[in-house]
N, C-alpha and C. Protein backbone atom coordinates (compact mmCIF):
# COMPACT_ATOMS: atom_id res chain seq x y z
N UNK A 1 -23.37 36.09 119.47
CA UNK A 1 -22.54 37.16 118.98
C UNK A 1 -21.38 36.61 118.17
N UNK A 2 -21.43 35.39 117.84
CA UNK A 2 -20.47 35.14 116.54
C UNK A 2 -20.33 35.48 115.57
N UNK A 3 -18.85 35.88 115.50
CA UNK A 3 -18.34 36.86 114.15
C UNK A 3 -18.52 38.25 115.03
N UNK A 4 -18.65 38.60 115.47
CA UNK A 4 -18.91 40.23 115.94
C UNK A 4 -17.22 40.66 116.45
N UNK A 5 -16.43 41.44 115.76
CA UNK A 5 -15.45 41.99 116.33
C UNK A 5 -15.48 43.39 116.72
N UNK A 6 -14.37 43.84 117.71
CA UNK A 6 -14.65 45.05 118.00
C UNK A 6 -12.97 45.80 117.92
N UNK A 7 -13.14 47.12 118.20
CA UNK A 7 -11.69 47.66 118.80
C UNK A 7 -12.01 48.74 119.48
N UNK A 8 -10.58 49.06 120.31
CA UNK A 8 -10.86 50.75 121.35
C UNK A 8 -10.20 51.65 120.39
N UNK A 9 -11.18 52.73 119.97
CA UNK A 9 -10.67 54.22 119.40
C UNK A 9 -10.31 54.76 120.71
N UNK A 10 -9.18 55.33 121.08
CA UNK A 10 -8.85 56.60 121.57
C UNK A 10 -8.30 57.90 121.17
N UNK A 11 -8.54 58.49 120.95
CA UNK A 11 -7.70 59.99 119.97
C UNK A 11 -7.37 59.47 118.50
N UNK A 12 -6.24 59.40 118.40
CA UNK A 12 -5.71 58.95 116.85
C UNK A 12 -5.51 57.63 116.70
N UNK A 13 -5.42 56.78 118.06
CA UNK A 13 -4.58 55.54 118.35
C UNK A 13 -5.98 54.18 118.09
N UNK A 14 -5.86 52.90 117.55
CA UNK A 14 -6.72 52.13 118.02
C UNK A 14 -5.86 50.81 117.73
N UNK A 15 -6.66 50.19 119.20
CA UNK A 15 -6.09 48.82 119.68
C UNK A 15 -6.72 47.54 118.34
N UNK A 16 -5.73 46.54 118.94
CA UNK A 16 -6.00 45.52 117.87
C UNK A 16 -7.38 44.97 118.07
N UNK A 17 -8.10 44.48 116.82
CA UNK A 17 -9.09 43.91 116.28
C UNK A 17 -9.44 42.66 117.37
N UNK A 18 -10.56 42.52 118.23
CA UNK A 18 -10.89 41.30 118.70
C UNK A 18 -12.34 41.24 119.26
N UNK A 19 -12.12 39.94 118.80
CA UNK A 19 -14.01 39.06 118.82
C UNK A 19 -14.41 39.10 119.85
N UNK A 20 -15.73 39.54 120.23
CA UNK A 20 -16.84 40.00 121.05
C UNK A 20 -17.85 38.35 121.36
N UNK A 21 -17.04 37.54 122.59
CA UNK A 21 -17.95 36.60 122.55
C UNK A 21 -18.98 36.29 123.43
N UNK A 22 -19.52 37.58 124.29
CA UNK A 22 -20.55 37.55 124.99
C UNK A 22 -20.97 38.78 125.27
N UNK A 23 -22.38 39.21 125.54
CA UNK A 23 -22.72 40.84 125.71
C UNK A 23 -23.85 41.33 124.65
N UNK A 24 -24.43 41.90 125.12
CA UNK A 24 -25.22 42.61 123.95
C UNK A 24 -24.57 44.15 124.00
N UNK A 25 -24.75 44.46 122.57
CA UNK A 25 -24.50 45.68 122.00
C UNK A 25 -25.20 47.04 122.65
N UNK A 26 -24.46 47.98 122.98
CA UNK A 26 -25.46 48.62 123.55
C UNK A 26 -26.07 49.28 122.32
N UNK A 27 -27.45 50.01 122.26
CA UNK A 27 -28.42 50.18 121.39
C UNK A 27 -29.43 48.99 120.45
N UNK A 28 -28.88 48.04 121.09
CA UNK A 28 -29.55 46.65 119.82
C UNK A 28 -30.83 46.82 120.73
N UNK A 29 -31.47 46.10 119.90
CA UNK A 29 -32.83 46.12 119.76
C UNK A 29 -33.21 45.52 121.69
N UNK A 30 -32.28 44.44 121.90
CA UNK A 30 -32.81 43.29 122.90
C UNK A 30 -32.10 44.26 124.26
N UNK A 31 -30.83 45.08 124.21
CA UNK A 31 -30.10 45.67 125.09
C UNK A 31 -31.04 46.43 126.59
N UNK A 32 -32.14 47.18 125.93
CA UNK A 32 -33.11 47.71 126.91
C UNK A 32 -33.50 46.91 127.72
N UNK A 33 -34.23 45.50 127.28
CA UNK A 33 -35.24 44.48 127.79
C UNK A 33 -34.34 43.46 128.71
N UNK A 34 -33.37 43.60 127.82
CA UNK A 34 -32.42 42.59 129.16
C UNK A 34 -31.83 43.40 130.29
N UNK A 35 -31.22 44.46 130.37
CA UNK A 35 -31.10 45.43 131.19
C UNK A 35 -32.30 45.46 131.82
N UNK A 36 -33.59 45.70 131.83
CA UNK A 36 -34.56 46.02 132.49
C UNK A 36 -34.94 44.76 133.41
N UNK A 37 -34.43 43.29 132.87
CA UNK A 37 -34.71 42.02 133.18
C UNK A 37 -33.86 41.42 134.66
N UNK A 38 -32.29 42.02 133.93
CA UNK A 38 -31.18 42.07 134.69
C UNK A 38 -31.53 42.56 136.21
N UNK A 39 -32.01 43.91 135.75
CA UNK A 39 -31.88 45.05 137.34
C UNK A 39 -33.17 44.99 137.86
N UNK A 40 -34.05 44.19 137.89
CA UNK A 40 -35.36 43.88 137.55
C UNK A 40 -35.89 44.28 139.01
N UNK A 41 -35.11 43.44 140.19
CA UNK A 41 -35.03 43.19 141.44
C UNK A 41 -34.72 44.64 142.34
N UNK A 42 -33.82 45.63 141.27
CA UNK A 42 -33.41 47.41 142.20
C UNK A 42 -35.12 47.76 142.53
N UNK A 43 -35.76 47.65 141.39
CA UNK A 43 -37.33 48.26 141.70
C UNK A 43 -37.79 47.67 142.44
N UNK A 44 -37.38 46.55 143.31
CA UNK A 44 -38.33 45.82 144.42
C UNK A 44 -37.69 46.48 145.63
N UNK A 45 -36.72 47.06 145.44
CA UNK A 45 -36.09 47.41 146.74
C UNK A 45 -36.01 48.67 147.57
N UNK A 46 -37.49 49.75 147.35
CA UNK A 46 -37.95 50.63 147.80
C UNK A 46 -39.16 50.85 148.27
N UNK A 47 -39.15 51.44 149.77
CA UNK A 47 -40.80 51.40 150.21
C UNK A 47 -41.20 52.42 149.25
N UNK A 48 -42.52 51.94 148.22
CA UNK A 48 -43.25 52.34 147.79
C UNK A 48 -44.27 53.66 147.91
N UNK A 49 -43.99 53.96 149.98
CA UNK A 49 -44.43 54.72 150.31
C UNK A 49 -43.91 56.35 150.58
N UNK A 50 -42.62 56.11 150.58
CA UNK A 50 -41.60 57.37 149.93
C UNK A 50 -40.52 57.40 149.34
N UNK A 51 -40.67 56.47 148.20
CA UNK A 51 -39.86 56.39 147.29
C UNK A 51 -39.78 55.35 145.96
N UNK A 52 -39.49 55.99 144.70
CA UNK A 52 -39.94 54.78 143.17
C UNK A 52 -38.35 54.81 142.90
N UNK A 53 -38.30 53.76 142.30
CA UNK A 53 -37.69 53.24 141.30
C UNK A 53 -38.12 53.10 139.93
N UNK A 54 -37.75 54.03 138.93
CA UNK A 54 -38.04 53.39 137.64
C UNK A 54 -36.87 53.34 136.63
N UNK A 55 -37.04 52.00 135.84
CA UNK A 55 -36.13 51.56 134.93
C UNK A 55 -36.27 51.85 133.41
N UNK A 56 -35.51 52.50 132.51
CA UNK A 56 -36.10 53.28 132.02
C UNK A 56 -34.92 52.65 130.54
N UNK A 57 -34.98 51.86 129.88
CA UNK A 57 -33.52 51.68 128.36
C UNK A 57 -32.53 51.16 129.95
N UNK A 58 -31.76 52.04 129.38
CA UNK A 58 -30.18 51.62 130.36
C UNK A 58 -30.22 52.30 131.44
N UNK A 59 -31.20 53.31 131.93
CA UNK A 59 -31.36 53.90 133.32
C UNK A 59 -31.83 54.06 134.29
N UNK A 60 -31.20 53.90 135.56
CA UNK A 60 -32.05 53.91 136.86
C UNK A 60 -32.36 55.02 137.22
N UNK A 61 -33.82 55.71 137.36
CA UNK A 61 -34.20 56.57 138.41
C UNK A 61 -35.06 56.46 139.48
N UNK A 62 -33.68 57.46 140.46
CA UNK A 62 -34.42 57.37 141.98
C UNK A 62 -34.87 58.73 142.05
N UNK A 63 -36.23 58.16 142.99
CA UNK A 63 -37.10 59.25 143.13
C UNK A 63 -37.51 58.70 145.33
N UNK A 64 -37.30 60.10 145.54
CA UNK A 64 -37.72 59.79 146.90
C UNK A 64 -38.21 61.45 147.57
N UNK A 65 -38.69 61.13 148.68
CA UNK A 65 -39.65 63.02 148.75
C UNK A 65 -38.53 63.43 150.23
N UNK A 66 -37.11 62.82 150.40
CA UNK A 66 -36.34 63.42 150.89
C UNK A 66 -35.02 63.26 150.97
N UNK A 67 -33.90 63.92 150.83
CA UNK A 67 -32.56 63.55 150.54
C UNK A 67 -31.84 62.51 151.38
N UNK A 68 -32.49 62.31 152.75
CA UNK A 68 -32.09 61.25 153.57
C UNK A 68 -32.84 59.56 153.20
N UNK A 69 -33.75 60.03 152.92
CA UNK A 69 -34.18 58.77 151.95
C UNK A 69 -33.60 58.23 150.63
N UNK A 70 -33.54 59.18 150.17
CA UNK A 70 -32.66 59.68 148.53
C UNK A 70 -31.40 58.51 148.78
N UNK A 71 -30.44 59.01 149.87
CA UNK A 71 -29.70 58.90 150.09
C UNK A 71 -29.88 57.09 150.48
N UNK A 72 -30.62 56.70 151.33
CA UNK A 72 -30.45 55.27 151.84
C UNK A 72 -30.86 54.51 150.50
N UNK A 73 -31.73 54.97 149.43
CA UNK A 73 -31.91 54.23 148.27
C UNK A 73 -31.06 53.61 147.30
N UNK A 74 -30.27 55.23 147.37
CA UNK A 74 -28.90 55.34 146.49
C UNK A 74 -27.96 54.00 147.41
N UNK A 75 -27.85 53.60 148.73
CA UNK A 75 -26.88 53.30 148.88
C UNK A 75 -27.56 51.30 148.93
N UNK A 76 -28.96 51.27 149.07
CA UNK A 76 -29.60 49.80 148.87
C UNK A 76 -28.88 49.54 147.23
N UNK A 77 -29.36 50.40 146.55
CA UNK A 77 -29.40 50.50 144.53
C UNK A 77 -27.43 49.77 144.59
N UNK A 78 -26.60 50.31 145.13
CA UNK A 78 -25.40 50.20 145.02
C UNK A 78 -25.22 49.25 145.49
N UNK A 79 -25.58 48.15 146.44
CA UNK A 79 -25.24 46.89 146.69
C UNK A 79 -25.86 46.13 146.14
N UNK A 80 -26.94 46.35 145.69
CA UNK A 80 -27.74 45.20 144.86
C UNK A 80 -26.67 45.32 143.57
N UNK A 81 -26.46 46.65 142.38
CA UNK A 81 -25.36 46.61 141.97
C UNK A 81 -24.04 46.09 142.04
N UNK A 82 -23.38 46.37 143.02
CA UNK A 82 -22.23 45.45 143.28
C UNK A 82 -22.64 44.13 143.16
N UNK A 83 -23.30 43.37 143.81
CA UNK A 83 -24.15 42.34 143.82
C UNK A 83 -23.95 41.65 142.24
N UNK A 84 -24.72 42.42 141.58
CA UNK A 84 -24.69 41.79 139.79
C UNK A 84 -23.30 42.61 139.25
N UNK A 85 -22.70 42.63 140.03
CA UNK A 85 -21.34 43.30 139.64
C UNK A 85 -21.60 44.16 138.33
N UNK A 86 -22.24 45.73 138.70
CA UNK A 86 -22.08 46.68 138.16
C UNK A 86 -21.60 47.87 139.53
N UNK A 87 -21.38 48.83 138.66
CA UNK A 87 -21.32 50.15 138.91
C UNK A 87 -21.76 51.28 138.44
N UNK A 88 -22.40 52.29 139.53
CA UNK A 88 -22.94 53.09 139.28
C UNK A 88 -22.11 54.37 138.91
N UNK A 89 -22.16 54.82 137.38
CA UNK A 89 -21.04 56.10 136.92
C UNK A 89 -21.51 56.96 137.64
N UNK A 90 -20.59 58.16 138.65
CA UNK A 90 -21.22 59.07 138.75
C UNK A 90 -21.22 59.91 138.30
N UNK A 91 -20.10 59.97 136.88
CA UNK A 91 -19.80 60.86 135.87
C UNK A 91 -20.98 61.19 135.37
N UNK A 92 -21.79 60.11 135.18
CA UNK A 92 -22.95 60.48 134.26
C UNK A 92 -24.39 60.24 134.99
N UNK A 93 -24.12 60.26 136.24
CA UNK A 93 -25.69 60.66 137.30
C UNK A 93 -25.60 61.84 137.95
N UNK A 94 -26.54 62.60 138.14
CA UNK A 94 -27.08 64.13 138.68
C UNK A 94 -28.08 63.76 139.84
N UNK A 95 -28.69 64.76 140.11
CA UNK A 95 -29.34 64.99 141.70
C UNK A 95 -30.10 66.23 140.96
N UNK A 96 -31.77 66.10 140.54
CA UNK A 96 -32.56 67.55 140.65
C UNK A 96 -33.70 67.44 141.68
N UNK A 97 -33.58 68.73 142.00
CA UNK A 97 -34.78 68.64 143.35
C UNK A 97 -36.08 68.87 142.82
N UNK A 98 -37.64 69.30 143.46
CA UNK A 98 -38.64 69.56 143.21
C UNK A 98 -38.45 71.02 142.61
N UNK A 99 -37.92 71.78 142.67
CA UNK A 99 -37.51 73.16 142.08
C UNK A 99 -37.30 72.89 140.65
N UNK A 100 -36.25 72.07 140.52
CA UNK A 100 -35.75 71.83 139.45
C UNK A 100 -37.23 71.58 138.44
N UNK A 101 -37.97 70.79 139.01
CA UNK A 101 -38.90 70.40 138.13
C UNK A 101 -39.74 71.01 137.99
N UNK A 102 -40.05 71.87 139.17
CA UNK A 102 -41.45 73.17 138.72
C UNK A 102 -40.72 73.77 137.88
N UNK A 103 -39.40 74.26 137.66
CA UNK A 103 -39.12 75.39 136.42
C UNK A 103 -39.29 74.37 135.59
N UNK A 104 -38.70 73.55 135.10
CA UNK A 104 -38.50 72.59 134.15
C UNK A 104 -40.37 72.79 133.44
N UNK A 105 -41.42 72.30 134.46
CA UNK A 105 -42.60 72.07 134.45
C UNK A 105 -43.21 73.22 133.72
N UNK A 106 -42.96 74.37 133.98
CA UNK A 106 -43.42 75.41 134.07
C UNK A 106 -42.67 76.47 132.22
N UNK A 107 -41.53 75.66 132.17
CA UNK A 107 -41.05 76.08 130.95
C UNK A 107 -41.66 75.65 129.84
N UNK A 108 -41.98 73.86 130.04
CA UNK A 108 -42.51 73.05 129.38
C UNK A 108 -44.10 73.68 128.45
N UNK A 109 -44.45 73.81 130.04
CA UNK A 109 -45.67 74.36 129.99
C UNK A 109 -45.71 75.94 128.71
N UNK A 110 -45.27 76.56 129.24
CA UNK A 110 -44.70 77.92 128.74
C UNK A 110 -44.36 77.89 126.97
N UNK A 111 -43.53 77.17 126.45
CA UNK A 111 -43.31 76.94 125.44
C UNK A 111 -44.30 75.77 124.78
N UNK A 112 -44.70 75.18 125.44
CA UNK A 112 -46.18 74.27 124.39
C UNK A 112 -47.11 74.76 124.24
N UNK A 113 -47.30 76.08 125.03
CA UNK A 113 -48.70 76.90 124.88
C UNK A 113 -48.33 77.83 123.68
N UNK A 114 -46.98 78.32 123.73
CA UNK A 114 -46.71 78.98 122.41
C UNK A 114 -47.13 78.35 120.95
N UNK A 115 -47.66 78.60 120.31
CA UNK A 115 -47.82 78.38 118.90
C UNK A 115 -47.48 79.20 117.26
């Protein structure tokens, strides 16, 4: 990443100009594959038998067939995290149930049959 500078926009205001000397960009080409490489180990850390992990660009989804499971995944996923010293935003993670997805399913459905 030599030569790569950056700055923080906030509202009208932005901080001074400075060089970016480790990190990939998020959206570059390699950002997905190393992320997926990185967290590689969260997907090993669910019984298979009620509950996936899939890694998906920059995102983890948990999938489990009950909220108390849900729940112990979410909290394995967060120490392995801490672990590679991240954190999980919860600004920007949600919770949909099987409901959620039959309408979802069912809309899908609904509007692709339209022509």
């Amino acid at each position: 990443m030599a030569g790569c500078f950056a700055y923080v926009k906030w509202y009208d205001s932005c901080s001074v100009v400075f060089n970016i000397c480790s990190g990939v960009r998020q959206g570059a080409v390699l950002s997905s594959i190393l992320f997926a490489i990185y967290v590689d180990d969260i997907g090993k850390l669910c019984d298979p038998k009620h509950e996936c992990v899939l890694l998906y660009a920059g995102d983890i989804f948990l999938i489990s067939a009950s909220v108390t499971t849900l729940q112990n995944l979410l909290s394995v996923c967060e120490n392995e995290l801490n672990y590679l010293d991240m954190l999980i935003n919860s600004k920007k993670s949600s919770c949909i149930s099987d409901q959620d997805i039959k309408k979802f399913v069912q809309t899908f459905t609904h509007v692709t049959a339209v022509r």
